[in-house]
N, C-alpha and C. Protein backbone atom coordinates (compact mmCIF):
# COMPACT_ATOMS: atom_id res chain seq x y z
N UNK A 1 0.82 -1.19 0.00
CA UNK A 1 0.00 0.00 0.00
C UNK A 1 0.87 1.26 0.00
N UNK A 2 1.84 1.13 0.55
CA UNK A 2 2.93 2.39 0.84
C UNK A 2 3.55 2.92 -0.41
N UNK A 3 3.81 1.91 -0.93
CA UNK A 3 4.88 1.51 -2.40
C UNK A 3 3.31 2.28 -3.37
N UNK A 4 1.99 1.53 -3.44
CA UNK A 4 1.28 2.57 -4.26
C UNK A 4 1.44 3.64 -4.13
N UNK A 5 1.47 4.29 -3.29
CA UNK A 5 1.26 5.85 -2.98
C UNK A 5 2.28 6.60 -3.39
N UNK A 6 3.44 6.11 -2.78
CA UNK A 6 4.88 6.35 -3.69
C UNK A 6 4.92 6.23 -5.06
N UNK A 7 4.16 5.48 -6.02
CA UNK A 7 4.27 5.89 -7.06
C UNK A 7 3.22 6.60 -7.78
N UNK A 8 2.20 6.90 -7.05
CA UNK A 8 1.56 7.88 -7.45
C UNK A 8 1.81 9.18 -6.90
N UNK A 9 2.28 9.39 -6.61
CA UNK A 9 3.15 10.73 -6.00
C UNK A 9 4.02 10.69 -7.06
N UNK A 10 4.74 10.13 -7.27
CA UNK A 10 5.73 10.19 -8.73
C UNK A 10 5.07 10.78 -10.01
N UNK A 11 4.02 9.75 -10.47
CA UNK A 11 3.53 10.27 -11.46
C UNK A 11 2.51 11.28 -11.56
N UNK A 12 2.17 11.94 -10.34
CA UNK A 12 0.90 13.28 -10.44
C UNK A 12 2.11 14.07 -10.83
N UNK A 13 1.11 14.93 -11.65
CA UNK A 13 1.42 15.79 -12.47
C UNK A 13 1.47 17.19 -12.12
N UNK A 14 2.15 18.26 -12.27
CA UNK A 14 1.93 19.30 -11.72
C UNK A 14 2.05 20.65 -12.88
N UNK A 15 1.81 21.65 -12.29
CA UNK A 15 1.48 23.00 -13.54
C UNK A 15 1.13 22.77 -14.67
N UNK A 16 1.19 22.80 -15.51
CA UNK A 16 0.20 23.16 -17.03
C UNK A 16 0.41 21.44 -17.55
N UNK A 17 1.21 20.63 -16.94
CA UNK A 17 1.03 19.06 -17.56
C UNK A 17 0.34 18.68 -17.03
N UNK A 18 -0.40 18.98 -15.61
CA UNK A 18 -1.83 18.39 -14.94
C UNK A 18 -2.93 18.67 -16.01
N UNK A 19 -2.43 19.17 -17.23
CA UNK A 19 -3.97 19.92 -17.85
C UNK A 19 -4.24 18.85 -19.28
N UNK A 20 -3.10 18.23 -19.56
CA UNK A 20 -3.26 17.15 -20.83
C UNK A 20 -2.25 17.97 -21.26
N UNK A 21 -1.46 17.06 -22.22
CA UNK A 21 -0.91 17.04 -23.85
C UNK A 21 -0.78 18.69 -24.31
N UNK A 22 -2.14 18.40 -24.58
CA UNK A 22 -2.57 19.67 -26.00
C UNK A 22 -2.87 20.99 -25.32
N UNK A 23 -3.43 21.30 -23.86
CA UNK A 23 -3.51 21.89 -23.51
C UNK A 23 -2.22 22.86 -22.70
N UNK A 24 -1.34 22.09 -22.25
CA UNK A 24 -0.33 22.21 -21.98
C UNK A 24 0.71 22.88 -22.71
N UNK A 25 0.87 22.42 -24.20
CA UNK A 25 1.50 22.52 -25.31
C UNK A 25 0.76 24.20 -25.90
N UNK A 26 -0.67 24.19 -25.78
CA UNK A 26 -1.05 25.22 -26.23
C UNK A 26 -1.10 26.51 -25.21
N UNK A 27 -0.91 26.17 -23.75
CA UNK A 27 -0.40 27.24 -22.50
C UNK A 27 0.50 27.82 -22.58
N UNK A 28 1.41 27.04 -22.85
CA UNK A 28 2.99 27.07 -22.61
C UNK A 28 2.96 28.05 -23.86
N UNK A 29 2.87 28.25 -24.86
CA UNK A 29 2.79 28.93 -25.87
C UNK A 29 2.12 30.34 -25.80
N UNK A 30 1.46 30.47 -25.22
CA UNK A 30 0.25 31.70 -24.76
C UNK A 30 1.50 32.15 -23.59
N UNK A 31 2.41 31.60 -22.62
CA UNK A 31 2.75 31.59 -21.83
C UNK A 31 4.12 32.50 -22.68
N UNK A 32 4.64 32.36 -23.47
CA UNK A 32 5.74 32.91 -24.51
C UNK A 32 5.38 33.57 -25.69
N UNK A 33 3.71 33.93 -25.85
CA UNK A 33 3.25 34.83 -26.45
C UNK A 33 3.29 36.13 -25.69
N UNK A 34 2.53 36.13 -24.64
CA UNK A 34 2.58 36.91 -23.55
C UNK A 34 4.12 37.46 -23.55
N UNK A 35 4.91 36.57 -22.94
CA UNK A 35 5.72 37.27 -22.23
C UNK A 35 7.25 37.97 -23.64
N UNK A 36 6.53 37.66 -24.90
CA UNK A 36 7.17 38.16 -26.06
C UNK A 36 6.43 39.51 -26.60
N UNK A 37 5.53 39.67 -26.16
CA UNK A 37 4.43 40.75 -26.27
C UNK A 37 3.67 40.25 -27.67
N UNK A 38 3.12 39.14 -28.40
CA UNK A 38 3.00 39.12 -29.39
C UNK A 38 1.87 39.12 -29.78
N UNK A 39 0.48 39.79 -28.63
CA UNK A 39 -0.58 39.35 -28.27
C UNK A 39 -1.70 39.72 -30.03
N UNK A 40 -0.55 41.07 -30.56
CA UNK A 40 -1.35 41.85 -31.71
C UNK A 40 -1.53 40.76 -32.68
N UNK A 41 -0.26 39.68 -32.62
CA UNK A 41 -1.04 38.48 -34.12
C UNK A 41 -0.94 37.61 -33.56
N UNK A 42 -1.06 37.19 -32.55
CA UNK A 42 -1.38 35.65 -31.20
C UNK A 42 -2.29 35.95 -30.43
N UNK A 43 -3.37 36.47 -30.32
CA UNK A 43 -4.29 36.74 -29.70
C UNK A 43 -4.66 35.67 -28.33
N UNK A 44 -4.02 35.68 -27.14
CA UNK A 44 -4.73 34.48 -26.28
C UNK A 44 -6.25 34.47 -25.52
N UNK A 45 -6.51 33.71 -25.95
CA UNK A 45 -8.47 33.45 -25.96
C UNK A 45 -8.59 34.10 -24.73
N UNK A 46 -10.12 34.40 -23.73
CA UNK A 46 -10.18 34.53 -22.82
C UNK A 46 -9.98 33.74 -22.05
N UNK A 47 -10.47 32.04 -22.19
CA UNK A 47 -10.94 30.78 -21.66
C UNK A 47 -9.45 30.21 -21.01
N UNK A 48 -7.81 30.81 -22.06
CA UNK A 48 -6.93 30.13 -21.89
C UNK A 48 -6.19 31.54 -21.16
N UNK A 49 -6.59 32.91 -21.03
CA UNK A 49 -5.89 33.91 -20.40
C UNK A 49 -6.30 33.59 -18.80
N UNK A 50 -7.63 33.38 -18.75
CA UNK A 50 -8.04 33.25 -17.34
C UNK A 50 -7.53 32.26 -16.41
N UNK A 51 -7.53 30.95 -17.52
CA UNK A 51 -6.79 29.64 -16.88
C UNK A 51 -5.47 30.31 -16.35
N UNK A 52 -4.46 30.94 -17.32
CA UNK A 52 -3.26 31.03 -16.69
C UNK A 52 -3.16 31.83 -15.52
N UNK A 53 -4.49 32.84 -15.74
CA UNK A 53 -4.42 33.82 -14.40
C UNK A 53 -4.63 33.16 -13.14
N UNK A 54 -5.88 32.16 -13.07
CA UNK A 54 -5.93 31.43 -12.30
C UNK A 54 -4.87 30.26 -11.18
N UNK A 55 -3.98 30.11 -12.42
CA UNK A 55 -2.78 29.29 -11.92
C UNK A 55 -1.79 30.18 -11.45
N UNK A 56 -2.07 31.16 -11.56
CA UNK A 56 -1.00 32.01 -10.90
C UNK A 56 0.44 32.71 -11.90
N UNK A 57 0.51 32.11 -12.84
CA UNK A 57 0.95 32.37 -14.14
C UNK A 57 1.15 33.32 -14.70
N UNK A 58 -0.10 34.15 -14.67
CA UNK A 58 -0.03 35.86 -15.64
C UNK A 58 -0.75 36.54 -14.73
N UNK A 59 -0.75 37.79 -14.27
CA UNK A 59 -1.39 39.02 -14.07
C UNK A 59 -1.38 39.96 -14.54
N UNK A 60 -2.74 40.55 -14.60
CA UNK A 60 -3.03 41.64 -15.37
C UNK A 60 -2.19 42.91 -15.06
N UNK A 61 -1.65 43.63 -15.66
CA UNK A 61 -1.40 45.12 -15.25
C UNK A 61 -1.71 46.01 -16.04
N UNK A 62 -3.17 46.52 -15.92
CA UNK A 62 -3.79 47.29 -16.73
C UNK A 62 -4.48 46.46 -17.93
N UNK A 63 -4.52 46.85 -19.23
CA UNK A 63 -4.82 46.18 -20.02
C UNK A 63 -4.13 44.84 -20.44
N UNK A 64 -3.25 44.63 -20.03
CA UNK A 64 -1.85 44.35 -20.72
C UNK A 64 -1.75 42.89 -19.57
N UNK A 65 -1.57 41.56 -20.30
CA UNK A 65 -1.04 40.24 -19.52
C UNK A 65 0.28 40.42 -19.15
N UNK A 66 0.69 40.21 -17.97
CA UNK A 66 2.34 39.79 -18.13
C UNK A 66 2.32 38.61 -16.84
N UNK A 67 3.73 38.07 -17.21
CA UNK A 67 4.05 36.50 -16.58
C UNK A 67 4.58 37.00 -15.20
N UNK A 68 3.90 36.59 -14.32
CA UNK A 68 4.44 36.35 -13.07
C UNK A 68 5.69 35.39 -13.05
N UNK A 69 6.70 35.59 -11.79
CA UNK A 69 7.72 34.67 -11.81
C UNK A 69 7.31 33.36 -11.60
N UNK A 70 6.34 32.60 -11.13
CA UNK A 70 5.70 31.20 -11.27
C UNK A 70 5.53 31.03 -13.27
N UNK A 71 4.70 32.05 -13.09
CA UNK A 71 4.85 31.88 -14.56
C UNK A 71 6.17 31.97 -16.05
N UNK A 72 7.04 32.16 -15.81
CA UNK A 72 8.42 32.58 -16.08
C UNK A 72 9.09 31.26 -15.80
N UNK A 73 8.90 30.02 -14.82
CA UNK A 73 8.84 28.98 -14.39
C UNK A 73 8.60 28.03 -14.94
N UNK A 74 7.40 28.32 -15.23
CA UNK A 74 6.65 27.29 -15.73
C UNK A 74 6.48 27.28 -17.36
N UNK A 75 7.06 28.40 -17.93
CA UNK A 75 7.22 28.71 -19.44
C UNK A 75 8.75 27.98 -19.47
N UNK A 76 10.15 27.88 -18.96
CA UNK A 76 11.03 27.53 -18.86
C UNK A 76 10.78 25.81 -18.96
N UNK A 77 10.12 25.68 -18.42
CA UNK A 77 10.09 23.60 -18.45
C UNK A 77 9.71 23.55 -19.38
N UNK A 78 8.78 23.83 -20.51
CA UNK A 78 9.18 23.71 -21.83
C UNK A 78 9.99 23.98 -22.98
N UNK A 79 10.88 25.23 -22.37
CA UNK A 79 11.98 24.93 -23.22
C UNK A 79 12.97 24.33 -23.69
């Protein structure tokens, strides 16, 4: 029973790979749109700006997204 738990602790997943594959792949990207300023021809949806806000990821300052250092973090493990 111990040994399960230990390996599920191994394999949970954490920041934007808890989210799937594709979603992850398409964060992480919004995540280096953002923080490239490229929002004028990468537009990030609301559905996927909020997610990142939510995770702690981006905050607003003013109109304008920018990456928190969690988020700066968590854009780095995919590079």
């Amino acid at each position: 029973m111990a040994r399960s738990r230990h390996v599920e602790a191994i394999t949970e997943k954490k920041g934007l790979a808890a989210l799937g594959l594709d979603n992850a792949i398409r964060l992480r990207w919004a995540l280096r749109d953002i923080q490239a300023k490229r929002l004028k021809w990468n537009p990030v949806s609301r559905d996927d700006l909020q997610t990142l806000i939510d995770m702690g990821y981006v905050e607003m300052k003013g109109e304008e997204p920018v990456l928190t250092l969690t988020g700066m973090d968590e854009k780095e493990i995919g590079d």
